[in-house]
PDB file of N, CA and C in Angstrom:
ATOM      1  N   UNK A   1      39.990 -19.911  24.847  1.00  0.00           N
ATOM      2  CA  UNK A   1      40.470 -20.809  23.817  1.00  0.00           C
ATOM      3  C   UNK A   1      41.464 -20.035  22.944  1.00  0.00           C
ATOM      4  N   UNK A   2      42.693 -20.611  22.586  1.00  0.00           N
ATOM      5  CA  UNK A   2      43.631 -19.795  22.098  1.00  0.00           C
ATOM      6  C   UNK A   2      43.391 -19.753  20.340  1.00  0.00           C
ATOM      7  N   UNK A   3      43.186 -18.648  19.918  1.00  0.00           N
ATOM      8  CA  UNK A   3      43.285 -17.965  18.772  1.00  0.00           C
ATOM      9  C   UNK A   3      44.032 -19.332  17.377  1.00  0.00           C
ATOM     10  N   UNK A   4      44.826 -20.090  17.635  1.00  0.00           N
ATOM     11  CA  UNK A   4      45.223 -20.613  16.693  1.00  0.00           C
ATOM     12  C   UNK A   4      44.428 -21.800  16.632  1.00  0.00           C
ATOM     13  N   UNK A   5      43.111 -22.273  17.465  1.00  0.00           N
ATOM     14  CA  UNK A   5      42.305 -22.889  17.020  1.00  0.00           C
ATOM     15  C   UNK A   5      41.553 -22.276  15.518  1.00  0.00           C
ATOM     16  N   UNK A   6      41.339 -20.962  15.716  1.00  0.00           N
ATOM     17  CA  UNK A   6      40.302 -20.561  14.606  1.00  0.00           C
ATOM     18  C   UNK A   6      40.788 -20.274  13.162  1.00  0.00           C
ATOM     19  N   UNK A   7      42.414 -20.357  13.098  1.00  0.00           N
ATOM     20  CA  UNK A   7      42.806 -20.316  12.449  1.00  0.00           C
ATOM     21  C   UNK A   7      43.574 -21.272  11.539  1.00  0.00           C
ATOM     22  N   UNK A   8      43.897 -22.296  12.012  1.00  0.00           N
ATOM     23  CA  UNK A   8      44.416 -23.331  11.764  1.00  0.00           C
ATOM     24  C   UNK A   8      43.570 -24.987  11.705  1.00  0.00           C
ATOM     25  N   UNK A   9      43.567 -25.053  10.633  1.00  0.00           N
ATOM     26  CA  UNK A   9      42.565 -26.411  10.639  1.00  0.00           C
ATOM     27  C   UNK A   9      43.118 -27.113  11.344  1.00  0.00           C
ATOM     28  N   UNK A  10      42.087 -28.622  11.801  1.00  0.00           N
ATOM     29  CA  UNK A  10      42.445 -29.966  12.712  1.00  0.00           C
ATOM     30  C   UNK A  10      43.890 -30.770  11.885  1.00  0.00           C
ATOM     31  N   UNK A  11      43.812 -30.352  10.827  1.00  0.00           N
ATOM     32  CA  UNK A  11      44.737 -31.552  10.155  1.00  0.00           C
ATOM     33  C   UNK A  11      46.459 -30.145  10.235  1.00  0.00           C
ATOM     34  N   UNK A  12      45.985 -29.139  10.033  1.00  0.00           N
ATOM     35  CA  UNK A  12      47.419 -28.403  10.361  1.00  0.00           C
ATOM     36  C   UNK A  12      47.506 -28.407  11.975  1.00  0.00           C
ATOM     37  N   UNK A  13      47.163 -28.565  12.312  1.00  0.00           N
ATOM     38  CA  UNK A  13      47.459 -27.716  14.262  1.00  0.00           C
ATOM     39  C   UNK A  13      47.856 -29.184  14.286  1.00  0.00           C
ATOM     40  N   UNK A  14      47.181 -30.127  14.377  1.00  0.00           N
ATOM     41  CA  UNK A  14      47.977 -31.814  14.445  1.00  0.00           C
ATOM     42  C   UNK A  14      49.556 -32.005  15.154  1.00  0.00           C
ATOM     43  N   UNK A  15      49.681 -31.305  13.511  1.00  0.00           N
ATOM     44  CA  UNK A  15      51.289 -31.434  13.816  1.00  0.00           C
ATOM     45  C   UNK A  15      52.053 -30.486  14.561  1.00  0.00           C
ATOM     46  N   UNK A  16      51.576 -29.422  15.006  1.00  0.00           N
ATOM     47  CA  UNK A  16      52.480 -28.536  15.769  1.00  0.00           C
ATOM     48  C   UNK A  16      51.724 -28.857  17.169  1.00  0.00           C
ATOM     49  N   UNK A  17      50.893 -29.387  17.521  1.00  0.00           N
ATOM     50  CA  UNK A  17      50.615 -30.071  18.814  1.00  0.00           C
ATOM     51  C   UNK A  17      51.500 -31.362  19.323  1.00  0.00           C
ATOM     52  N   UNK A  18      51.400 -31.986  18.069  1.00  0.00           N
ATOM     53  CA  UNK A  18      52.151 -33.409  18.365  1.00  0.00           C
ATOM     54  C   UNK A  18      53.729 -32.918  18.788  1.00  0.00           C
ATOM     55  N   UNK A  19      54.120 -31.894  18.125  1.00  0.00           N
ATOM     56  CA  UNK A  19      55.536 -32.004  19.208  1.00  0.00           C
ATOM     57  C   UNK A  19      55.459 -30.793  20.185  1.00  0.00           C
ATOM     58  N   UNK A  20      54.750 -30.607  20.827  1.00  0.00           N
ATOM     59  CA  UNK A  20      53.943 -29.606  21.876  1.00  0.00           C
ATOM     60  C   UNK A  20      54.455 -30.362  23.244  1.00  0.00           C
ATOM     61  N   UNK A  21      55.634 -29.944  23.778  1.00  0.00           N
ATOM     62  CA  UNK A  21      55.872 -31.163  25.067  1.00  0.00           C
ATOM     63  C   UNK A  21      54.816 -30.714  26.059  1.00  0.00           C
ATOM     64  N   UNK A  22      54.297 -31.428  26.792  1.00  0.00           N
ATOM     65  CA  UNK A  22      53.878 -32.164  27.807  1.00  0.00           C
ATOM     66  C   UNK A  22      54.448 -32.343  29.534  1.00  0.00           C
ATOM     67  N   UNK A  23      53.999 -31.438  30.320  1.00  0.00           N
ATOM     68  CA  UNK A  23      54.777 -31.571  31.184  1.00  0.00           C
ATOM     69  C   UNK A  23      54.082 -30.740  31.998  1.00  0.00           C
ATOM     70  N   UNK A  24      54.007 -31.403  33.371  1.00  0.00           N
ATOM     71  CA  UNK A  24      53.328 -30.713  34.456  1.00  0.00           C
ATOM     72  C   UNK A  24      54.258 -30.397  35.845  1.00  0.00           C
ATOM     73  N   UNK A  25      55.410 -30.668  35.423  1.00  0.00           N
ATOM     74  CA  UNK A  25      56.366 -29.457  36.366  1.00  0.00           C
ATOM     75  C   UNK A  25      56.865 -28.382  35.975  1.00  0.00           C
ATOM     76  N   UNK A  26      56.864 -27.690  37.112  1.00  0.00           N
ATOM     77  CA  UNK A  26      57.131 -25.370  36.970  1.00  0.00           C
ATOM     78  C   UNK A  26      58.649 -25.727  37.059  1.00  0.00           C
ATOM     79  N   UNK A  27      59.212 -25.431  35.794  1.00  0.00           N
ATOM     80  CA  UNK A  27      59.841 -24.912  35.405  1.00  0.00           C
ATOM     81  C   UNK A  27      60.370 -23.050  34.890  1.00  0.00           C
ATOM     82  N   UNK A  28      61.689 -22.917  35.194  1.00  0.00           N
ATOM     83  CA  UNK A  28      61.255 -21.307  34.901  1.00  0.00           C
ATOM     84  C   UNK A  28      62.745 -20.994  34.079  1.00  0.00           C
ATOM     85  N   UNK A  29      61.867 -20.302  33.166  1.00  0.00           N
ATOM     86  CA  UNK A  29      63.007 -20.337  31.899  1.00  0.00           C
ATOM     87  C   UNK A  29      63.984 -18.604  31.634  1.00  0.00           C
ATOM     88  N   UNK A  30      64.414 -18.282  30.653  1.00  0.00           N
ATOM     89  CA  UNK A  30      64.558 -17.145  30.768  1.00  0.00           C
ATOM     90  C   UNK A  30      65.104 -17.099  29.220  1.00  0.00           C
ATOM     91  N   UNK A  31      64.342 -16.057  28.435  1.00  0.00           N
ATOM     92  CA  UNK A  31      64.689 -15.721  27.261  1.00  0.00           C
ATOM     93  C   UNK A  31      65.071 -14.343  26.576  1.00  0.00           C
ATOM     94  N   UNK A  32      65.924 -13.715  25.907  1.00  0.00           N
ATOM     95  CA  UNK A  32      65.472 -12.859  25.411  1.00  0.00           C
ATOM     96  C   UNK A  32      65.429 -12.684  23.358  1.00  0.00           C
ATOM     97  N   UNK A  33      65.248 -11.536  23.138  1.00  0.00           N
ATOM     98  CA  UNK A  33      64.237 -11.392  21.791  1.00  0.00           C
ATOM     99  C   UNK A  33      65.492 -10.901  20.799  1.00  0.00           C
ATOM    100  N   UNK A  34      66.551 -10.768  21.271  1.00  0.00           N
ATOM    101  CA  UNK A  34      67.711  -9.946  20.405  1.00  0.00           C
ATOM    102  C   UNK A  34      68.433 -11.070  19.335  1.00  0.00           C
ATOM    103  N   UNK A  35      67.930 -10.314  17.994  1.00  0.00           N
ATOM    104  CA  UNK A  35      68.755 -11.219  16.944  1.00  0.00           C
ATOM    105  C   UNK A  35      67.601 -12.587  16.546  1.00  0.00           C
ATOM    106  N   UNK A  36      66.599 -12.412  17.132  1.00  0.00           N
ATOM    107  CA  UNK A  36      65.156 -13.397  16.689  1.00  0.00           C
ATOM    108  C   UNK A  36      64.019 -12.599  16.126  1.00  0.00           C
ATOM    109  N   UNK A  37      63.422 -13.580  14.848  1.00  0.00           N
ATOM    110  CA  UNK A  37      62.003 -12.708  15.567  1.00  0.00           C
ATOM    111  C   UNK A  37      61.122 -13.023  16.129  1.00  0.00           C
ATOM    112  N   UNK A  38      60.211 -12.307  16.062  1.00  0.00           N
ATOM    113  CA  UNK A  38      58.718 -12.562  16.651  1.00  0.00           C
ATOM    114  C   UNK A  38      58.074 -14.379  16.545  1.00  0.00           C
ATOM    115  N   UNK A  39      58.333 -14.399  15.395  1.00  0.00           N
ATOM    116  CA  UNK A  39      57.483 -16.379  15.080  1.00  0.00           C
ATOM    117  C   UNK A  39      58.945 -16.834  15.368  1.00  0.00           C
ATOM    118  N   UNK A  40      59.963 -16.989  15.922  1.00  0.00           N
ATOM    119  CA  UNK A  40      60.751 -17.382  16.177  1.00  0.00           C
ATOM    120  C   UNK A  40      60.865 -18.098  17.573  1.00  0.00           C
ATOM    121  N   UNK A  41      60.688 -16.394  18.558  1.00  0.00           N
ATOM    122  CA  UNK A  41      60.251 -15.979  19.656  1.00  0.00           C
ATOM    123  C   UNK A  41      59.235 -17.107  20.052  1.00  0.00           C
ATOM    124  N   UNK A  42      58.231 -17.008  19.382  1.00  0.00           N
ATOM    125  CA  UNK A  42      56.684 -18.121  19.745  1.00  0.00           C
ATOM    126  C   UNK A  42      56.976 -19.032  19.942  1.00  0.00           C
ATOM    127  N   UNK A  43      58.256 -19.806  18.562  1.00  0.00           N
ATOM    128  CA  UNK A  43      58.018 -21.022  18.504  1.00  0.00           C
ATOM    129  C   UNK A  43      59.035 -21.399  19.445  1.00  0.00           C
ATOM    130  N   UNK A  44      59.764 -21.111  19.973  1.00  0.00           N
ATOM    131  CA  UNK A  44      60.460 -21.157  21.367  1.00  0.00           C
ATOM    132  C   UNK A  44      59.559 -21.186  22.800  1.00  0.00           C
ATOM    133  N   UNK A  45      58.792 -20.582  22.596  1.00  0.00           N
ATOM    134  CA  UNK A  45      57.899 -21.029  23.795  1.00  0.00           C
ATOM    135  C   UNK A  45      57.398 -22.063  23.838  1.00  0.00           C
ATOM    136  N   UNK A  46      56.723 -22.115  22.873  1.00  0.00           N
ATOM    137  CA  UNK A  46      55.788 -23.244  22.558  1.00  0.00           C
ATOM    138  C   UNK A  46      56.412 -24.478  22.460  1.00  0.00           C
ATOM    139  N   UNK A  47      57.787 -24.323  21.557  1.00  0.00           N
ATOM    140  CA  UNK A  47      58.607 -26.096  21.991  1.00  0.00           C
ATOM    141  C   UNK A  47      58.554 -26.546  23.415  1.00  0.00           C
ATOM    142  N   UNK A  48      58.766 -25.370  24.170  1.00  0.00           N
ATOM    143  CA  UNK A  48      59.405 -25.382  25.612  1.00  0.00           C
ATOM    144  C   UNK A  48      57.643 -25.395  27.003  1.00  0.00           C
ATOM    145  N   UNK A  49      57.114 -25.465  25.844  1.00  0.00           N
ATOM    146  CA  UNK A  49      55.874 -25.773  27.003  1.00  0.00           C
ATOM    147  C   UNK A  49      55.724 -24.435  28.167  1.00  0.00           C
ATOM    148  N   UNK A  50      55.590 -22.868  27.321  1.00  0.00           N
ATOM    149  CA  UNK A  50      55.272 -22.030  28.516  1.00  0.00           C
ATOM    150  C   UNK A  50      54.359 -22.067  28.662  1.00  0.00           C
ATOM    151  N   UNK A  51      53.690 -21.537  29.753  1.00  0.00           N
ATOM    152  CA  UNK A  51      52.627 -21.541  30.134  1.00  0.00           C
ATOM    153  C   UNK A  51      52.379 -19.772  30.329  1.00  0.00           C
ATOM    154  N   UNK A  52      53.455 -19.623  30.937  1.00  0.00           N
ATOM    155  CA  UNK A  52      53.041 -18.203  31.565  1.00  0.00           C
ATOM    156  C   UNK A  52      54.636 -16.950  30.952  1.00  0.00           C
ATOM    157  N   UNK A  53      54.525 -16.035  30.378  1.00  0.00           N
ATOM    158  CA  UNK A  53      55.501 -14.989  30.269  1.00  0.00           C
ATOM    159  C   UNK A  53      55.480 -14.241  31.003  1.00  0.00           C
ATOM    160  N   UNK A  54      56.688 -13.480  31.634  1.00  0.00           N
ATOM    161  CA  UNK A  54      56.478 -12.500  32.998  1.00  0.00           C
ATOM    162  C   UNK A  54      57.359 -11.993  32.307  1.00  0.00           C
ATOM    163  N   UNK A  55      56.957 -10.584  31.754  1.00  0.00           N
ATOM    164  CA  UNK A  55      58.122  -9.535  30.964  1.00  0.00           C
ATOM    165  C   UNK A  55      58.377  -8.666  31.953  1.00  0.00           C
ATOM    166  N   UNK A  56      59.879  -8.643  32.570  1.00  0.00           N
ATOM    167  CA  UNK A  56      60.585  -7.733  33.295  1.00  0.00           C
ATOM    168  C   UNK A  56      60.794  -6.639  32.975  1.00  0.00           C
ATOM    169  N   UNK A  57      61.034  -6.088  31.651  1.00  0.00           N
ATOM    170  CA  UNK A  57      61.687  -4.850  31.425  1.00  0.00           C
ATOM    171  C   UNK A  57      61.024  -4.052  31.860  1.00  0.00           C
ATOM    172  N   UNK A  58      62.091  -3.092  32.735  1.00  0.00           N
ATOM    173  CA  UNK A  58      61.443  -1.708  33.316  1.00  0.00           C
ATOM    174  C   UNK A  58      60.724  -1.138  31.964  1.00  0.00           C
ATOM    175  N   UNK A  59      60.917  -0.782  30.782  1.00  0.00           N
ATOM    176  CA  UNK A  59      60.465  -0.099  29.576  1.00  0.00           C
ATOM    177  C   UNK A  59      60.098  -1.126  28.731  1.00  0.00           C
ATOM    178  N   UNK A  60      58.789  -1.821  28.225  1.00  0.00           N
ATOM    179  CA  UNK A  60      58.533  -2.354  27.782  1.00  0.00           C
ATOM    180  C   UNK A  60      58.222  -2.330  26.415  1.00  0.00           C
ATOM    181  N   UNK A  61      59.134  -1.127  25.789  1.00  0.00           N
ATOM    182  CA  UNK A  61      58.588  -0.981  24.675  1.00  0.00           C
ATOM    183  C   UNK A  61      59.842  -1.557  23.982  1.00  0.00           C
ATOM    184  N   UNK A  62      59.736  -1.325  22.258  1.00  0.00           N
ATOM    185  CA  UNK A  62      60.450  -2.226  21.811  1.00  0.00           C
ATOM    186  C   UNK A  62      60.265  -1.486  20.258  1.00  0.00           C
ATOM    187  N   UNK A  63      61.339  -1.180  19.473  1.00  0.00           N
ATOM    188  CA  UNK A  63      61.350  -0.697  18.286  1.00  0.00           C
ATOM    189  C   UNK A  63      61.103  -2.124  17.146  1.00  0.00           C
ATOM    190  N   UNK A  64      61.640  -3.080  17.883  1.00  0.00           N
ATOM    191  CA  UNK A  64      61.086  -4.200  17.015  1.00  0.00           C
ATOM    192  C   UNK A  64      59.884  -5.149  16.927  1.00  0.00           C
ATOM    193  N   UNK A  65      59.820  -5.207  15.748  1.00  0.00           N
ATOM    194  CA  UNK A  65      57.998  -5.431  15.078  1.00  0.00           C
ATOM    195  C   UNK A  65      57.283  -6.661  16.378  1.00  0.00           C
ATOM    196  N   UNK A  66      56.738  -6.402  17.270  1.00  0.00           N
ATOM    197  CA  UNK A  66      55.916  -7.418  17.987  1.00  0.00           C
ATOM    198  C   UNK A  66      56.225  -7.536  19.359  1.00  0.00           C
ATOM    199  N   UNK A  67      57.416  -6.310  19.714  1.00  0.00           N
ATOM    200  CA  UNK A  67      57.787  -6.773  20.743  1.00  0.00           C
ATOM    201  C   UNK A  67      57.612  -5.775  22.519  1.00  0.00           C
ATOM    202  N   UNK A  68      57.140  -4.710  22.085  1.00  0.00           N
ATOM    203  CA  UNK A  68      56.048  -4.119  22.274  1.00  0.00           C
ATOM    204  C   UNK A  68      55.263  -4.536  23.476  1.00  0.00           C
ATOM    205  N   UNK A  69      54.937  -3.924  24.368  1.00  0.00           N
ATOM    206  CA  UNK A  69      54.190  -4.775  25.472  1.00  0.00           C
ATOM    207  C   UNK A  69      52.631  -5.369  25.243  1.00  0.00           C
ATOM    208  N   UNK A  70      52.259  -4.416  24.157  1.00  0.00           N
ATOM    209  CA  UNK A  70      50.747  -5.132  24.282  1.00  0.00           C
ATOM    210  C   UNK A  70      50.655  -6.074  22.746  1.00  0.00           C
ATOM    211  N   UNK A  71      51.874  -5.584  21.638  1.00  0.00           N
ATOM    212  CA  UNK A  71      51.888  -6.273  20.773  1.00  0.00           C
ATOM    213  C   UNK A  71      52.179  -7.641  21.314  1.00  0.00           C
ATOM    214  N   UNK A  72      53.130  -8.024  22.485  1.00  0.00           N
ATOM    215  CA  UNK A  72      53.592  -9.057  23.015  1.00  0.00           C
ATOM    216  C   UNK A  72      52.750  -9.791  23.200  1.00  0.00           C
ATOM    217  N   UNK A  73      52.271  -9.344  24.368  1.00  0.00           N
ATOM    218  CA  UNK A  73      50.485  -9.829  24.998  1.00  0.00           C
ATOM    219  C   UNK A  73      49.673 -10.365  24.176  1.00  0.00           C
ATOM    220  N   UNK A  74      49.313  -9.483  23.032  1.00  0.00           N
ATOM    221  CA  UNK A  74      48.494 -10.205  22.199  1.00  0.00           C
ATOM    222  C   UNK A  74      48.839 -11.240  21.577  1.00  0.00           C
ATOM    223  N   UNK A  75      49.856 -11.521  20.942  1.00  0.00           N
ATOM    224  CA  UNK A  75      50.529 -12.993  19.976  1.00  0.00           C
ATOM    225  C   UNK A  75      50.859 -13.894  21.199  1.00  0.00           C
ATOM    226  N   UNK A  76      51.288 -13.511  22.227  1.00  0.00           N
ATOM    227  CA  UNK A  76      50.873 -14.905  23.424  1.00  0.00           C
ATOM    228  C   UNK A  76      49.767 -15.349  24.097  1.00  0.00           C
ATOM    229  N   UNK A  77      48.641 -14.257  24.297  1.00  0.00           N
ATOM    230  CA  UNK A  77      47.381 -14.337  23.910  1.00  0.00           C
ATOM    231  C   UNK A  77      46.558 -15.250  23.163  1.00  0.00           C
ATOM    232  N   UNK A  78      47.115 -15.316  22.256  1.00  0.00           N
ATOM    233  CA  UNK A  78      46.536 -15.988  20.745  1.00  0.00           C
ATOM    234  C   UNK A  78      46.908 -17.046  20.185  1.00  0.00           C
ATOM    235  N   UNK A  79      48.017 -17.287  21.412  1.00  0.00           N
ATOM    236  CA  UNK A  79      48.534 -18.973  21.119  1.00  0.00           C
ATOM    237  C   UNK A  79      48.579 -19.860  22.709  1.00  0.00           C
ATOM    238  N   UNK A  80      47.884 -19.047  22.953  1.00  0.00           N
ATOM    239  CA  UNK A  80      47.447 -19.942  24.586  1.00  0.00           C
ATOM    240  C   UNK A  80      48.638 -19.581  25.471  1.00  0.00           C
ATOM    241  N   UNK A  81      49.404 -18.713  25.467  1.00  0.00           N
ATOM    242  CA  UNK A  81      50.440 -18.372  26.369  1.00  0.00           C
ATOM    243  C   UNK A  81      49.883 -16.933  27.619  1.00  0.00           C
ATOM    244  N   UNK A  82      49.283 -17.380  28.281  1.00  0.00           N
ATOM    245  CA  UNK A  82      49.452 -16.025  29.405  1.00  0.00           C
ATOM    246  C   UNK A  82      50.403 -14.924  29.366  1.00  0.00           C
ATOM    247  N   UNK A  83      49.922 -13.979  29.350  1.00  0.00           N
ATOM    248  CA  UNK A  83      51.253 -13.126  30.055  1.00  0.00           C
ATOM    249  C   UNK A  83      51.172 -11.717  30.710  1.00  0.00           C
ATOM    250  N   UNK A  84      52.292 -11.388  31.506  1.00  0.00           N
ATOM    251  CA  UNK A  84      51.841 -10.084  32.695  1.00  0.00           C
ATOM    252  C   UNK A  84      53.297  -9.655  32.638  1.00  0.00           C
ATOM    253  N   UNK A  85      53.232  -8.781  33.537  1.00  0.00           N
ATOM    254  CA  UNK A  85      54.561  -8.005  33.751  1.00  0.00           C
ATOM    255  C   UNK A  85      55.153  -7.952  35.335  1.00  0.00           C
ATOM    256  N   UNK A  86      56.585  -7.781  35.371  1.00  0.00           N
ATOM    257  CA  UNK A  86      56.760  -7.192  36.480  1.00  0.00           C
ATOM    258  C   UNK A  86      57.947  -6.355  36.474  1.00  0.00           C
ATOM    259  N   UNK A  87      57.519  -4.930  36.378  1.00  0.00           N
ATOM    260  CA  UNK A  87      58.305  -4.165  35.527  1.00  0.00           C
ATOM    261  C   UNK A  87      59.650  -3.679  36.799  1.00  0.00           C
ATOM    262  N   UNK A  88      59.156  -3.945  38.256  1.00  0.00           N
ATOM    263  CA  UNK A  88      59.871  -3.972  38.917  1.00  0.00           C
ATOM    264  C   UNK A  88      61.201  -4.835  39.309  1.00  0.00           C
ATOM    265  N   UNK A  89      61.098  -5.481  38.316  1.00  0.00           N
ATOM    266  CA  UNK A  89      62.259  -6.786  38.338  1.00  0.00           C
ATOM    267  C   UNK A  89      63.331  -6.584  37.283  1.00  0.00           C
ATOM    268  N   UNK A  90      63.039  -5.502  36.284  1.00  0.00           N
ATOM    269  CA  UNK A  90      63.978  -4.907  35.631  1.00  0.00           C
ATOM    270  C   UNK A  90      65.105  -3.790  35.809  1.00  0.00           C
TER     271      UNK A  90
END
């Protein structure tokens, strides 16, 4: 169960569900983090209905605040977003 249940009451989550699209075709997107931030980052997923993040970068680290491979993991983690790597695709 994703983390922003426990944090967010029924009457706040409401509304960031209600425009939560809906959609059961794989789609495959491609983003990156430069010149955004982090709750920026999220809320881009989340408009866009990910399901799953597959972080390519050969070096997954990241001088900026969240972006980090396991900092990553965790804030998609915690909002119902999966995510893994395939560092070979970088």
């Amino acid at each position: 169960m994703p983390i922003v249940n426990d944090i967010l009451s029924g009457e706040e989550l409401q509304p960031v569900m209600s425009i939560k699209p809906k959609s059961n075709k794989t789609i495959l997107f491609t983003i990156g983090y430069q010149g955004i931030s982090l709750e920026e980052y999220l809320n881009k997923l989340l408009k866009n209905d990910i399901k799953l993040l597959v972080d390519v970068r050969r070096n997954p680290k990241s001088m900026k605040y969240g972006f980090t491979q396991s900092q990553l993991k965790n804030v998609c983690e915690g909002v119902g977003i999966k995510y893994c790597t395939l560092l070979k695709l970088g």
